[in-house]
PDB file of N, CA and C in Angstrom:
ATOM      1  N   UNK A   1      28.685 -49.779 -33.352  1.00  0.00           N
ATOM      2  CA  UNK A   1      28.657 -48.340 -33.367  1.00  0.00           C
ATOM      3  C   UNK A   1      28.416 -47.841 -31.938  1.00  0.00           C
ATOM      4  N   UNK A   2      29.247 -47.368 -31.386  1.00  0.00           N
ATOM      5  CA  UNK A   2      29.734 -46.504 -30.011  1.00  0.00           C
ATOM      6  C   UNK A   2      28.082 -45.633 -30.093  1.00  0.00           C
ATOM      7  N   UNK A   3      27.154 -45.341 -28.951  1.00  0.00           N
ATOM      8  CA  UNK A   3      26.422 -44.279 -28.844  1.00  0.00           C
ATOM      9  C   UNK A   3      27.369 -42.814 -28.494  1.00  0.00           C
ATOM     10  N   UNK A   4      27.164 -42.093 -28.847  1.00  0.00           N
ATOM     11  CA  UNK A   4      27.366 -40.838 -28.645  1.00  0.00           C
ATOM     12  C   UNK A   4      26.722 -40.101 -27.397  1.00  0.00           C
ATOM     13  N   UNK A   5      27.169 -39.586 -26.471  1.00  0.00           N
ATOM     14  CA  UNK A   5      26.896 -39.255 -24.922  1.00  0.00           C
ATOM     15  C   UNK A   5      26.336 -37.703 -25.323  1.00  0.00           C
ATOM     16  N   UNK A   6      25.213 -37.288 -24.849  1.00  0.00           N
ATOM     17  CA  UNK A   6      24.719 -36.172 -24.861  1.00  0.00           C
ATOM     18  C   UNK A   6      25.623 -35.059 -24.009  1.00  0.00           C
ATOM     19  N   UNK A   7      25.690 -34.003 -24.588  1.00  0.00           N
ATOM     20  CA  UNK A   7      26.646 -32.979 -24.302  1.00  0.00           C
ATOM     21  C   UNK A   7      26.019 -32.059 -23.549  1.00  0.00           C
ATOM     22  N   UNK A   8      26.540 -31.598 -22.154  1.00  0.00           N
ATOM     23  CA  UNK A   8      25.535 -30.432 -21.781  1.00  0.00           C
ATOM     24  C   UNK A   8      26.779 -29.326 -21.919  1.00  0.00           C
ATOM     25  N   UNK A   9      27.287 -29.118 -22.331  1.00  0.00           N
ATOM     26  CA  UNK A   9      28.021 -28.228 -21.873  1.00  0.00           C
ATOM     27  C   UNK A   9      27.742 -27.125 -23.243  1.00  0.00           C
ATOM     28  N   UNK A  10      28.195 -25.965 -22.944  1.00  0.00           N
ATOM     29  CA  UNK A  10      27.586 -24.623 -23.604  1.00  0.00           C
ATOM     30  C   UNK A  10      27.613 -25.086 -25.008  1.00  0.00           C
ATOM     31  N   UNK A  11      29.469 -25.352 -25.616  1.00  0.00           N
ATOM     32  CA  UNK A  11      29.795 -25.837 -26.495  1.00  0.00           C
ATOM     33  C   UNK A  11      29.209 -26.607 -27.419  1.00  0.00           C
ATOM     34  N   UNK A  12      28.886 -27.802 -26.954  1.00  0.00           N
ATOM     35  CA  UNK A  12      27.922 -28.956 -27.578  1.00  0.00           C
ATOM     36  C   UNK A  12      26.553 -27.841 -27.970  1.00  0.00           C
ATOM     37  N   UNK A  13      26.195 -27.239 -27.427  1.00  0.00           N
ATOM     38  CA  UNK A  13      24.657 -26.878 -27.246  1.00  0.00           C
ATOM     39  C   UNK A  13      24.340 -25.905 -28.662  1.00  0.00           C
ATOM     40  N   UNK A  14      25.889 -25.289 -28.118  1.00  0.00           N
ATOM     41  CA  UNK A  14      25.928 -24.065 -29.610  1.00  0.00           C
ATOM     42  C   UNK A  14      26.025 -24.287 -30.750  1.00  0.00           C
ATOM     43  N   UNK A  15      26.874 -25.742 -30.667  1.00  0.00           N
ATOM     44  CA  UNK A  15      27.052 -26.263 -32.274  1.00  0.00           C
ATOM     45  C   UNK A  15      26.321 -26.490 -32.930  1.00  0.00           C
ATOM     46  N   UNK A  16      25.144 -27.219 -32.215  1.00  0.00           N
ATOM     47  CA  UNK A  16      23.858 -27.657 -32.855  1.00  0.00           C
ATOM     48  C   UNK A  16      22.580 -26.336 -32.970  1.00  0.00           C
ATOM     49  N   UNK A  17      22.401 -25.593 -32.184  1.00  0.00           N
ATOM     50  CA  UNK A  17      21.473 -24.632 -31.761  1.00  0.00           C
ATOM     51  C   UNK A  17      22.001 -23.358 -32.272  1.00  0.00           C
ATOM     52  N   UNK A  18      23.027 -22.394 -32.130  1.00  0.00           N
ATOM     53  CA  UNK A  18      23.098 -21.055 -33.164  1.00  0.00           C
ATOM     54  C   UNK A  18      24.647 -20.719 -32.257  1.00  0.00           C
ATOM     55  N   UNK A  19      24.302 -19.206 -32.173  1.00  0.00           N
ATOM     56  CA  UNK A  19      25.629 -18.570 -31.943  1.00  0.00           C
ATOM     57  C   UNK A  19      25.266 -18.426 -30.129  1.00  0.00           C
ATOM     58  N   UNK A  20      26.126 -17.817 -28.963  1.00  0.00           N
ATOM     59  CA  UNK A  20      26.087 -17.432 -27.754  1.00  0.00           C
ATOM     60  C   UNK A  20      25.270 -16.321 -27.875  1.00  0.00           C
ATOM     61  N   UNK A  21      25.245 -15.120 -28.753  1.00  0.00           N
ATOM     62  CA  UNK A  21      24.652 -14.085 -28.651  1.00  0.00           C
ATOM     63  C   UNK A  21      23.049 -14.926 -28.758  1.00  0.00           C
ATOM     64  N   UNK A  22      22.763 -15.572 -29.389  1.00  0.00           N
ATOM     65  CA  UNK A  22      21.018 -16.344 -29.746  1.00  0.00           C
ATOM     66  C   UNK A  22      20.644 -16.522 -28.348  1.00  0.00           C
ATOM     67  N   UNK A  23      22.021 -17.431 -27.268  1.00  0.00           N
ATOM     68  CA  UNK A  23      21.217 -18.046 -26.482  1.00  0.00           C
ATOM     69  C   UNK A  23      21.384 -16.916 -24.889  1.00  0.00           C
ATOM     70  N   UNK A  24      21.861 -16.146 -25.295  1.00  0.00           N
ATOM     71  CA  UNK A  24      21.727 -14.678 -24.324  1.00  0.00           C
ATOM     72  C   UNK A  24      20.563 -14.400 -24.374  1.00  0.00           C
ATOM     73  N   UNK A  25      20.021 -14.262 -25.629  1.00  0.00           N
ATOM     74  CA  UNK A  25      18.706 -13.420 -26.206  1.00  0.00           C
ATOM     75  C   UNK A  25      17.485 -14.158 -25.538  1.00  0.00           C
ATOM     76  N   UNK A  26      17.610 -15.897 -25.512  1.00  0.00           N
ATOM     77  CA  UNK A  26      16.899 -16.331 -25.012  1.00  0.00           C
ATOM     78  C   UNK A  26      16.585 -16.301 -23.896  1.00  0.00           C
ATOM     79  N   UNK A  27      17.972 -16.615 -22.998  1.00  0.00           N
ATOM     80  CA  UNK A  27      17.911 -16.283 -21.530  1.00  0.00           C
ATOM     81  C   UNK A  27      17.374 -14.877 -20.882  1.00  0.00           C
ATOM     82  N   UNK A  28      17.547 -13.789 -22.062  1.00  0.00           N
ATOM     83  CA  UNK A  28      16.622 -12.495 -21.029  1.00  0.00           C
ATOM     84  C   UNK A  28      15.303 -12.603 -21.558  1.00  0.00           C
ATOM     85  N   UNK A  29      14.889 -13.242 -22.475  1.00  0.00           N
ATOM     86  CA  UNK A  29      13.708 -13.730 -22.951  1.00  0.00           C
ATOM     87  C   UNK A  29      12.901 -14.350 -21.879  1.00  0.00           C
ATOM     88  N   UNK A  30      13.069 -15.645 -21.480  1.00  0.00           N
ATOM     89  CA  UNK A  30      13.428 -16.188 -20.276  1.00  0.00           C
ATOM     90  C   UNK A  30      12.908 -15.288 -19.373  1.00  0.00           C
ATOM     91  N   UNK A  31      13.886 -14.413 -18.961  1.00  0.00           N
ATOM     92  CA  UNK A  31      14.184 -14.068 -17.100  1.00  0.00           C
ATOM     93  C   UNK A  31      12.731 -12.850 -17.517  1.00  0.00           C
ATOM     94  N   UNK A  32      12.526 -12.509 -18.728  1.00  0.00           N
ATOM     95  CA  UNK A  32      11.922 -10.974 -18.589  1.00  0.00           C
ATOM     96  C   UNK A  32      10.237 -11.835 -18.351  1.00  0.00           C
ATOM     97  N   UNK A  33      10.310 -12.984 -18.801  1.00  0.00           N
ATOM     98  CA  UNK A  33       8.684 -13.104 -19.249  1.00  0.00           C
ATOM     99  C   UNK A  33       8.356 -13.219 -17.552  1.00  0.00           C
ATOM    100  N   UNK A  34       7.121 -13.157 -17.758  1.00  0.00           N
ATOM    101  CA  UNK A  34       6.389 -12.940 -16.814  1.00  0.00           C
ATOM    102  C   UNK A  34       6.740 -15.013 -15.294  1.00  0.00           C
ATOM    103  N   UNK A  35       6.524 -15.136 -14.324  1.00  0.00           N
ATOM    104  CA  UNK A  35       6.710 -16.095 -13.351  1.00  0.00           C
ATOM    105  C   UNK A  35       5.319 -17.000 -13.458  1.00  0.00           C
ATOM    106  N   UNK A  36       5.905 -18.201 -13.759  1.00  0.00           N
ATOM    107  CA  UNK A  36       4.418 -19.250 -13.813  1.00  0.00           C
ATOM    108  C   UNK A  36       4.106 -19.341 -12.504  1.00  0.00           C
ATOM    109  N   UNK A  37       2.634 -19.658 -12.429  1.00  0.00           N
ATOM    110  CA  UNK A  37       2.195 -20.245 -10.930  1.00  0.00           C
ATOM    111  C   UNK A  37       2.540 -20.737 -10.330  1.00  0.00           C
ATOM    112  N   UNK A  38       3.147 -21.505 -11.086  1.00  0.00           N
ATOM    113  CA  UNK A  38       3.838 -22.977 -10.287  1.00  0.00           C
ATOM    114  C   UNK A  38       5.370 -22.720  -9.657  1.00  0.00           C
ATOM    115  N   UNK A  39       5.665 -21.438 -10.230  1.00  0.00           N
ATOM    116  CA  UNK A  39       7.120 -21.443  -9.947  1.00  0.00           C
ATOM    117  C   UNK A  39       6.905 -20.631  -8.278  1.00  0.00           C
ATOM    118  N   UNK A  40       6.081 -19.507  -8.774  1.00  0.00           N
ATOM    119  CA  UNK A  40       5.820 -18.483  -7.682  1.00  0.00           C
ATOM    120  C   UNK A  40       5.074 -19.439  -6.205  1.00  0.00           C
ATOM    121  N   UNK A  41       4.412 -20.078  -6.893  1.00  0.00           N
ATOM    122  CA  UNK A  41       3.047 -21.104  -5.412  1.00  0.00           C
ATOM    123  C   UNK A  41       4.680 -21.981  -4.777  1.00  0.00           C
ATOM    124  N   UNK A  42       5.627 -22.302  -5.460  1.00  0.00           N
ATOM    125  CA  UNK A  42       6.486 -23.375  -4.907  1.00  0.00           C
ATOM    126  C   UNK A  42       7.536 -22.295  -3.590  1.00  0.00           C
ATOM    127  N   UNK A  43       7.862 -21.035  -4.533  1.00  0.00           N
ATOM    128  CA  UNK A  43       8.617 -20.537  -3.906  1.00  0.00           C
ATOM    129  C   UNK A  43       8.148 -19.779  -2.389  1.00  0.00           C
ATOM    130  N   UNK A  44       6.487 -19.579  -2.147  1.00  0.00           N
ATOM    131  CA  UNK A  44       6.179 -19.529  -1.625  1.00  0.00           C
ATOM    132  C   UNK A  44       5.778 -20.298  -0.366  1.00  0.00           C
ATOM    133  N   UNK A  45       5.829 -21.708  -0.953  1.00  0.00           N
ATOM    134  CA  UNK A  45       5.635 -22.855  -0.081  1.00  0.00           C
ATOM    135  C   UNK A  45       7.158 -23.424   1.054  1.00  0.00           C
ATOM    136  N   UNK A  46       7.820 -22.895  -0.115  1.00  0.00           N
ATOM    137  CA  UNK A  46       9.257 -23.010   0.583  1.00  0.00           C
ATOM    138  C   UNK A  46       9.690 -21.807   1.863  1.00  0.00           C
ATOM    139  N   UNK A  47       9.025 -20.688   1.478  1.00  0.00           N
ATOM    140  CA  UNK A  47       9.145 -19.933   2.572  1.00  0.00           C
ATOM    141  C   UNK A  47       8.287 -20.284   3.687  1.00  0.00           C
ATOM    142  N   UNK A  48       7.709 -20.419   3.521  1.00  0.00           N
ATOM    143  CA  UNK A  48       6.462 -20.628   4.491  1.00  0.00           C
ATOM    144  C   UNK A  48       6.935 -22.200   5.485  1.00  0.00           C
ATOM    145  N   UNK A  49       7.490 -22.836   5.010  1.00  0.00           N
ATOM    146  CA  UNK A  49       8.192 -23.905   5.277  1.00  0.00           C
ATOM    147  C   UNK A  49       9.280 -23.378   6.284  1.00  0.00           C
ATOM    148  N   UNK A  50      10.543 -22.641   5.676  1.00  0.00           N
ATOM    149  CA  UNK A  50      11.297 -22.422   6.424  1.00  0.00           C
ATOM    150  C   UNK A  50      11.318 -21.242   7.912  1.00  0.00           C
ATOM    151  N   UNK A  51      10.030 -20.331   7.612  1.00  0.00           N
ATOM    152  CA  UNK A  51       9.368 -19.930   8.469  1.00  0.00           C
ATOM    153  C   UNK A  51       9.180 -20.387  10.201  1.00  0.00           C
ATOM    154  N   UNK A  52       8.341 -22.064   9.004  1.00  0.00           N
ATOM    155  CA  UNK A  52       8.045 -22.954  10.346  1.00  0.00           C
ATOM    156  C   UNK A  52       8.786 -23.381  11.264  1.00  0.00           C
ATOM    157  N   UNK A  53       9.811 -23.785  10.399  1.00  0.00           N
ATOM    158  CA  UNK A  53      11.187 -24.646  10.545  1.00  0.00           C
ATOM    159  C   UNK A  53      12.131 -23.186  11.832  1.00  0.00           C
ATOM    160  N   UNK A  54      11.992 -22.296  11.126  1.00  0.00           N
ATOM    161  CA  UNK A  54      12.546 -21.378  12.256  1.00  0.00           C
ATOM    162  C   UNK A  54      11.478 -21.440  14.012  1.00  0.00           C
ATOM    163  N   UNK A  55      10.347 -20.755  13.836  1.00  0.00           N
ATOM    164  CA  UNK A  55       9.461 -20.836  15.190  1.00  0.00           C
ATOM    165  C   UNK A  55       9.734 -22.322  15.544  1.00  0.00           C
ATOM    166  N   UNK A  56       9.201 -23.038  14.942  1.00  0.00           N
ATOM    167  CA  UNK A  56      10.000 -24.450  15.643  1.00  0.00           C
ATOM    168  C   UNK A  56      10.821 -24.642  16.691  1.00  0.00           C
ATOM    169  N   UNK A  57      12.166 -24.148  16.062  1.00  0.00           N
ATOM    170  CA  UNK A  57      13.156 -23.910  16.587  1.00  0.00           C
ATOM    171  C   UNK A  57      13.886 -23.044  17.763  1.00  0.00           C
ATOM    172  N   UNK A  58      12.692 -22.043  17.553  1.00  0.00           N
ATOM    173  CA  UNK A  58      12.834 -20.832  18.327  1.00  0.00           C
ATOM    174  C   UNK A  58      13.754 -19.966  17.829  1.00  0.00           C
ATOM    175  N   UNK A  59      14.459 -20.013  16.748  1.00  0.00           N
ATOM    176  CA  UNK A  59      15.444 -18.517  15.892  1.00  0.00           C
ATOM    177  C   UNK A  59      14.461 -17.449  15.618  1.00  0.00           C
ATOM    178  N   UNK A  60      12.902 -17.563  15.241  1.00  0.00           N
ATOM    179  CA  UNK A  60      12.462 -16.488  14.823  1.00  0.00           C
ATOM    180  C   UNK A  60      12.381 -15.328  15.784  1.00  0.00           C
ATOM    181  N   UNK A  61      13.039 -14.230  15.132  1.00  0.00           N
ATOM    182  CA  UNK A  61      12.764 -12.832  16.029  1.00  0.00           C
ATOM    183  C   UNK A  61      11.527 -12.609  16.428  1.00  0.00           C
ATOM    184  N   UNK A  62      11.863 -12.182  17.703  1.00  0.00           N
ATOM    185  CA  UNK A  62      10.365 -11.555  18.094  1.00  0.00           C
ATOM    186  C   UNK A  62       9.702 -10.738  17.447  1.00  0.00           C
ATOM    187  N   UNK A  63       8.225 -11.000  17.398  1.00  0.00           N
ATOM    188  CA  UNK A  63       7.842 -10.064  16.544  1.00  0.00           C
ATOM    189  C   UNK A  63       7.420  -8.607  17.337  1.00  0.00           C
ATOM    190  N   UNK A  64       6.906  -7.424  17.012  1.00  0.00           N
ATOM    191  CA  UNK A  64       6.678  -6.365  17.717  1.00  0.00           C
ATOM    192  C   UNK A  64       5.425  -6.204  17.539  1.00  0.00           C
ATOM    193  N   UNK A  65       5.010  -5.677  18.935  1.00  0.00           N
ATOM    194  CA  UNK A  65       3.572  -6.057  18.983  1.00  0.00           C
ATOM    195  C   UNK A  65       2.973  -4.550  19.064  1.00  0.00           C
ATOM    196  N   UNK A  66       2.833  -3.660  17.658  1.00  0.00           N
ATOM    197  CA  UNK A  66       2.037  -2.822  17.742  1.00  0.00           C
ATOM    198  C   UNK A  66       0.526  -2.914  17.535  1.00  0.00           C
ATOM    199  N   UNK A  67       0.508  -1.401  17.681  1.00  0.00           N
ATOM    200  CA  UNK A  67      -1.093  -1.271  17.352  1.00  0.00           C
ATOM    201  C   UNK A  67      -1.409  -1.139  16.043  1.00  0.00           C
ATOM    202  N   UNK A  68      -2.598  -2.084  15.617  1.00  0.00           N
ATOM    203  CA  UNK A  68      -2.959  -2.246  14.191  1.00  0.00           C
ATOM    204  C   UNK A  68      -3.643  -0.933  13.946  1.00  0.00           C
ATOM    205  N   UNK A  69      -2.964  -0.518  12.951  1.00  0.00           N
ATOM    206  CA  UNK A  69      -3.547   0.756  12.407  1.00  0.00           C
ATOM    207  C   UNK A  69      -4.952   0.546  12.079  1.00  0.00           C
ATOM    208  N   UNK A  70      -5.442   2.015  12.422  1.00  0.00           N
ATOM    209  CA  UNK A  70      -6.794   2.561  12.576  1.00  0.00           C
ATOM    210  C   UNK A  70      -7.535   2.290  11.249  1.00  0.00           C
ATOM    211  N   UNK A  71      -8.470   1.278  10.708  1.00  0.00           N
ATOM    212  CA  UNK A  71      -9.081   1.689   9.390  1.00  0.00           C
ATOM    213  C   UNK A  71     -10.107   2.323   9.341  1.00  0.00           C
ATOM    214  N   UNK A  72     -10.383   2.953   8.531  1.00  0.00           N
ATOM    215  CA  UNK A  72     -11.535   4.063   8.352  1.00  0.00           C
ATOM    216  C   UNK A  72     -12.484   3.421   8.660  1.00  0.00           C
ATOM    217  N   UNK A  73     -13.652   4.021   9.172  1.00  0.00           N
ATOM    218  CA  UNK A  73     -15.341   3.067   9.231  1.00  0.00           C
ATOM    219  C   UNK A  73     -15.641   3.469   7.947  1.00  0.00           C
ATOM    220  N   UNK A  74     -16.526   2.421   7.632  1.00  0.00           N
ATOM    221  CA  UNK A  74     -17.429   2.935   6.332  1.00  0.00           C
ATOM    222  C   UNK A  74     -18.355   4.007   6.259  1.00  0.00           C
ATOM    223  N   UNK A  75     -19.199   3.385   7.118  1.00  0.00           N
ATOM    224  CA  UNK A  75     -20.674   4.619   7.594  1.00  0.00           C
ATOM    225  C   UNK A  75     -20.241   5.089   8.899  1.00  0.00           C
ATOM    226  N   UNK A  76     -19.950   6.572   8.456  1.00  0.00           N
ATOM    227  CA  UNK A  76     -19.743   7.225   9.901  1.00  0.00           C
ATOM    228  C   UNK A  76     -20.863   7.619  10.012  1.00  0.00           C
ATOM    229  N   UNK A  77     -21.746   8.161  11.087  1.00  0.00           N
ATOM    230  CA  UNK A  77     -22.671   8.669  11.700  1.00  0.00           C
ATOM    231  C   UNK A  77     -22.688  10.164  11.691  1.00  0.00           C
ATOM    232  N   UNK A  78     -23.148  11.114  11.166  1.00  0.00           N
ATOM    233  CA  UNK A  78     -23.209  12.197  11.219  1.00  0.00           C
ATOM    234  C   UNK A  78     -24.280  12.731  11.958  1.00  0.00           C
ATOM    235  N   UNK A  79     -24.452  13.508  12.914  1.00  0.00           N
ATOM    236  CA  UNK A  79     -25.424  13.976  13.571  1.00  0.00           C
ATOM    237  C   UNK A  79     -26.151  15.113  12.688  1.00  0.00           C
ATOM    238  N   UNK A  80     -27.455  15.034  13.063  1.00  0.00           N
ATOM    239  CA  UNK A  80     -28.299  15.896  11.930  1.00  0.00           C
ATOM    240  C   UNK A  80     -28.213  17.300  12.842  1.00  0.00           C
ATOM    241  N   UNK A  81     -28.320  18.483  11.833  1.00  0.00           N
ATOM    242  CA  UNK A  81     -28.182  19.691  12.776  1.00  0.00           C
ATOM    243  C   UNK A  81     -29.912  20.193  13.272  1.00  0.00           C
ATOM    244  N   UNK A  82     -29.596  20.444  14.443  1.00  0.00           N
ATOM    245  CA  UNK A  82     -31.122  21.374  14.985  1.00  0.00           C
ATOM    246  C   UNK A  82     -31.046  22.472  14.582  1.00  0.00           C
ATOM    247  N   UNK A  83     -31.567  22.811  13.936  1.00  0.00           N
ATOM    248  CA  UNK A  83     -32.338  24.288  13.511  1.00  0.00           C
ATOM    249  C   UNK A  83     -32.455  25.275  14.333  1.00  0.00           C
ATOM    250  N   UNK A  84     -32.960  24.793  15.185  1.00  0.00           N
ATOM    251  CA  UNK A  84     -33.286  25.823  16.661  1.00  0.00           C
ATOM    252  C   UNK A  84     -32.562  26.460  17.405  1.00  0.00           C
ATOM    253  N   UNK A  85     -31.054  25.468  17.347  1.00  0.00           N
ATOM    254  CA  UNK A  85     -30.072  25.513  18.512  1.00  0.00           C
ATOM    255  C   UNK A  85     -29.098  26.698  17.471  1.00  0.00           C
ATOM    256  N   UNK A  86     -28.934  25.929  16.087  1.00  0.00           N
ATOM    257  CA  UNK A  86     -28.218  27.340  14.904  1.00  0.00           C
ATOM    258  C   UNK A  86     -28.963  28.784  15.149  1.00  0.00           C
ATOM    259  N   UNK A  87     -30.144  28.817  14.921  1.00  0.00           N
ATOM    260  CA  UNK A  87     -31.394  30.351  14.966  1.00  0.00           C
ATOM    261  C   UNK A  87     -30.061  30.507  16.074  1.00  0.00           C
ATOM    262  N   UNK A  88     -30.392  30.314  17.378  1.00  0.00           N
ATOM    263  CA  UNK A  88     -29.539  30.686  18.789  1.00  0.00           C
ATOM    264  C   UNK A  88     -28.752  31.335  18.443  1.00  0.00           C
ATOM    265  N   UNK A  89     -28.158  30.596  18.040  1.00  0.00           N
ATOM    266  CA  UNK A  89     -26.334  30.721  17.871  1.00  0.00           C
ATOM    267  C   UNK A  89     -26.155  31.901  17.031  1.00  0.00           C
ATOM    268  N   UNK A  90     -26.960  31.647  16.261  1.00  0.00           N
ATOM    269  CA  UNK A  90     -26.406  33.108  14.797  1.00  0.00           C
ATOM    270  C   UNK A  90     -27.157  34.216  15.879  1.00  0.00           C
ATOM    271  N   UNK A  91     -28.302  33.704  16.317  1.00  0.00           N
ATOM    272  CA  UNK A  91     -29.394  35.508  16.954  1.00  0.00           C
ATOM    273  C   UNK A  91     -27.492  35.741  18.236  1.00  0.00           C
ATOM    274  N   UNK A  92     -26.918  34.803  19.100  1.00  0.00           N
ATOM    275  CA  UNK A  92     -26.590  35.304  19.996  1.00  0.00           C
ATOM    276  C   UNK A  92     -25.295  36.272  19.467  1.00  0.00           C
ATOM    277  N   UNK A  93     -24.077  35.361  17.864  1.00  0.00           N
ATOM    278  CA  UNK A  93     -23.300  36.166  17.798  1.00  0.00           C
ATOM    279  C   UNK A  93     -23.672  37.620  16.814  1.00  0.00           C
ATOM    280  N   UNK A  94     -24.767  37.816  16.125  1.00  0.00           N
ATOM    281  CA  UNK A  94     -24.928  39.053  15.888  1.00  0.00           C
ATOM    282  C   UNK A  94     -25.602  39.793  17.136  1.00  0.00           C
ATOM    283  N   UNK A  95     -25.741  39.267  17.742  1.00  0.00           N
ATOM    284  CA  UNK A  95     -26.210  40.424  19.364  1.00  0.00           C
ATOM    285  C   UNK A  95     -24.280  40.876  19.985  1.00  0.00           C
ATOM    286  N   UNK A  96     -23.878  40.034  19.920  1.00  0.00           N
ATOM    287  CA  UNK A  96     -22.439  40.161  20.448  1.00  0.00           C
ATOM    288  C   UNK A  96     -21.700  41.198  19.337  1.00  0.00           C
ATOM    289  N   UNK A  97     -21.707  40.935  18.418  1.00  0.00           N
ATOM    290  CA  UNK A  97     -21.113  42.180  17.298  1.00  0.00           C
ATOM    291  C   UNK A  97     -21.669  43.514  17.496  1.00  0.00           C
ATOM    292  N   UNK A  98     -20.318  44.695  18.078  1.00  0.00           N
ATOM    293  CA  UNK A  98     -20.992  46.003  17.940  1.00  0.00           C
ATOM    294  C   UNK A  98     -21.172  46.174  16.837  1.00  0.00           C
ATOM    295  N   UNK A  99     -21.981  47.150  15.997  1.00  0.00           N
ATOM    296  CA  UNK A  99     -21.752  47.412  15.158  1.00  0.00           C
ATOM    297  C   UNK A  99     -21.261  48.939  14.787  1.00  0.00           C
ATOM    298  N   UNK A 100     -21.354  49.939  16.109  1.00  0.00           N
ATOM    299  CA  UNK A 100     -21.315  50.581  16.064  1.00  0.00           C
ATOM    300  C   UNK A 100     -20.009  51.296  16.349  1.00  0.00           C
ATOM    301  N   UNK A 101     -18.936  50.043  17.257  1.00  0.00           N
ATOM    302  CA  UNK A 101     -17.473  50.141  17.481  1.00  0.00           C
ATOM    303  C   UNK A 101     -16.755  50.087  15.979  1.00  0.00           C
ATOM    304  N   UNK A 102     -16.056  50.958  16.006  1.00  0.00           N
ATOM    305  CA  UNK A 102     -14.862  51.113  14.711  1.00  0.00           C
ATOM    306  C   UNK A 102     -13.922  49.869  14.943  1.00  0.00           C
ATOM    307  N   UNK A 103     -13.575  49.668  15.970  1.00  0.00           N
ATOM    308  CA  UNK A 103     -12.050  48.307  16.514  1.00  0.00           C
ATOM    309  C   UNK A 103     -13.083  47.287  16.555  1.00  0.00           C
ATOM    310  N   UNK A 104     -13.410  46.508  15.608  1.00  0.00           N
ATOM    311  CA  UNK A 104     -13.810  44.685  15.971  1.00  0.00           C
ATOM    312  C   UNK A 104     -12.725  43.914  16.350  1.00  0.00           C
ATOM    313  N   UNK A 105     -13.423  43.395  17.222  1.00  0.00           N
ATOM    314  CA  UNK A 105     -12.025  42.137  17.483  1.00  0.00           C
ATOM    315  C   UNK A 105     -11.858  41.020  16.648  1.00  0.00           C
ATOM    316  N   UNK A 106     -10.518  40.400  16.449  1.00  0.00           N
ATOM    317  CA  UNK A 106     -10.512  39.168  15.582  1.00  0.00           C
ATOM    318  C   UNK A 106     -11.180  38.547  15.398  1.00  0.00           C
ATOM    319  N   UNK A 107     -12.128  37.954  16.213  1.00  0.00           N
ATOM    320  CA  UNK A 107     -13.048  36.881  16.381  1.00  0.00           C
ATOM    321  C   UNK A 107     -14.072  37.723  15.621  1.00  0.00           C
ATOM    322  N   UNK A 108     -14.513  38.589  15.767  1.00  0.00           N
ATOM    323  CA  UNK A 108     -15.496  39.375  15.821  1.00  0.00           C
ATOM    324  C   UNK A 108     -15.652  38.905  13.942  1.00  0.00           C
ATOM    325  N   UNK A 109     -14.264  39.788  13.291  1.00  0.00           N
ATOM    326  CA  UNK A 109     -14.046  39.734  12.036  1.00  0.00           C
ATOM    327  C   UNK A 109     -14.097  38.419  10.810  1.00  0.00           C
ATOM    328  N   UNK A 110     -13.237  37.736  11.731  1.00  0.00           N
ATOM    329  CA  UNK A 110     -13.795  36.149  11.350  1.00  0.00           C
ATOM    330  C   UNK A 110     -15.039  35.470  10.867  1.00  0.00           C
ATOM    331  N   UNK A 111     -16.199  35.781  12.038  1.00  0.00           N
ATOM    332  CA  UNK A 111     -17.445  35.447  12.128  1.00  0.00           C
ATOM    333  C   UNK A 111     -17.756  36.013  11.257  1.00  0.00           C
ATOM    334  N   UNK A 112     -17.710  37.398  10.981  1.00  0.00           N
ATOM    335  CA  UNK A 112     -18.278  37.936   9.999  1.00  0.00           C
ATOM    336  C   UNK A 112     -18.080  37.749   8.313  1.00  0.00           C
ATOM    337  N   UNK A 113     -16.993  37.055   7.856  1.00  0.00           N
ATOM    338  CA  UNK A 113     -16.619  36.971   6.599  1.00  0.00           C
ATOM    339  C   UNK A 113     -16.798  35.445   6.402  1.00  0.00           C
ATOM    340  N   UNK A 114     -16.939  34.300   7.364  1.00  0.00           N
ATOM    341  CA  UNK A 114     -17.242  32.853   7.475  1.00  0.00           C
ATOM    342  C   UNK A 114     -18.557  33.017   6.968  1.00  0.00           C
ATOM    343  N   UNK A 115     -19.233  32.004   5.875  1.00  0.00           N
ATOM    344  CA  UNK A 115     -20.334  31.810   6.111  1.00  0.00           C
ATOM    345  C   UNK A 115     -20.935  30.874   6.521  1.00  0.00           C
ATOM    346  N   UNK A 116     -21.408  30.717   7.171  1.00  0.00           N
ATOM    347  CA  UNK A 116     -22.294  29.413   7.968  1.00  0.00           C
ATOM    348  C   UNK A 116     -23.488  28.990   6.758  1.00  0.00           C
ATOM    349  N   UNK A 117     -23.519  27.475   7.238  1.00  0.00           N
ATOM    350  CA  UNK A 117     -24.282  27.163   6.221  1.00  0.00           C
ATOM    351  C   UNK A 117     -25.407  26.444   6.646  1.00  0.00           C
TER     352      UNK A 117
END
């Protein structure tokens, strides 16, 4: 009795296993599920490989050598306010406000509707 040679071809596969539409279903089954570790860690290793394989060689483009963007500080420092130096400031711009001129100037008007805190 002759062995019988395993079939890869679509044909063989379908006869035994279902219809083409089944094994469509499987294949986006397949492509949709999520990438094993092992597939993603390999494909990564391979880049990283051919990477090397380029600088090696010297093909890799130069890289551009900017400035690494600014990251925020965590604890910024805020300076505490003097009391003393504000009193000033508010006694000097209500000394500066006529009150008795009808025309205030812009600035004038500003100050006055800002509230300081």
């Amino acid at each position: 009795m002759a062995r019988v040679k395993k079939s890869r071809s679509m044909r063989g596969k379908l006869g035994k296993t279902g219809s083409k539409e089944m094994m469509k279903e499987q294949n986006k089954a397949r492509k949709a599920s999520p990438t094993r570790r092992f597939v993603t860690k390999k494909a990564k290793e391979r880049k990283e490989q051919a990477h090397k394989k380029l600088e090696r060689l010297g093909l890799l483009p130069e890289k551009e050598v900017g400035a690494a963007p600014v990251r925020p500080r965590r604890f910024v420092f805020v300076k505490p306010v003097d009391e003393k130096a504000e009193q000033t400031k508010m006694q000097a711009q209500s000394n500066n406000i006529d009150n008795d001129s009808e025309d205030l100037s812009l600035d004038e008007l500003l100050s006055a509707f800002t509230e300081e805190k």
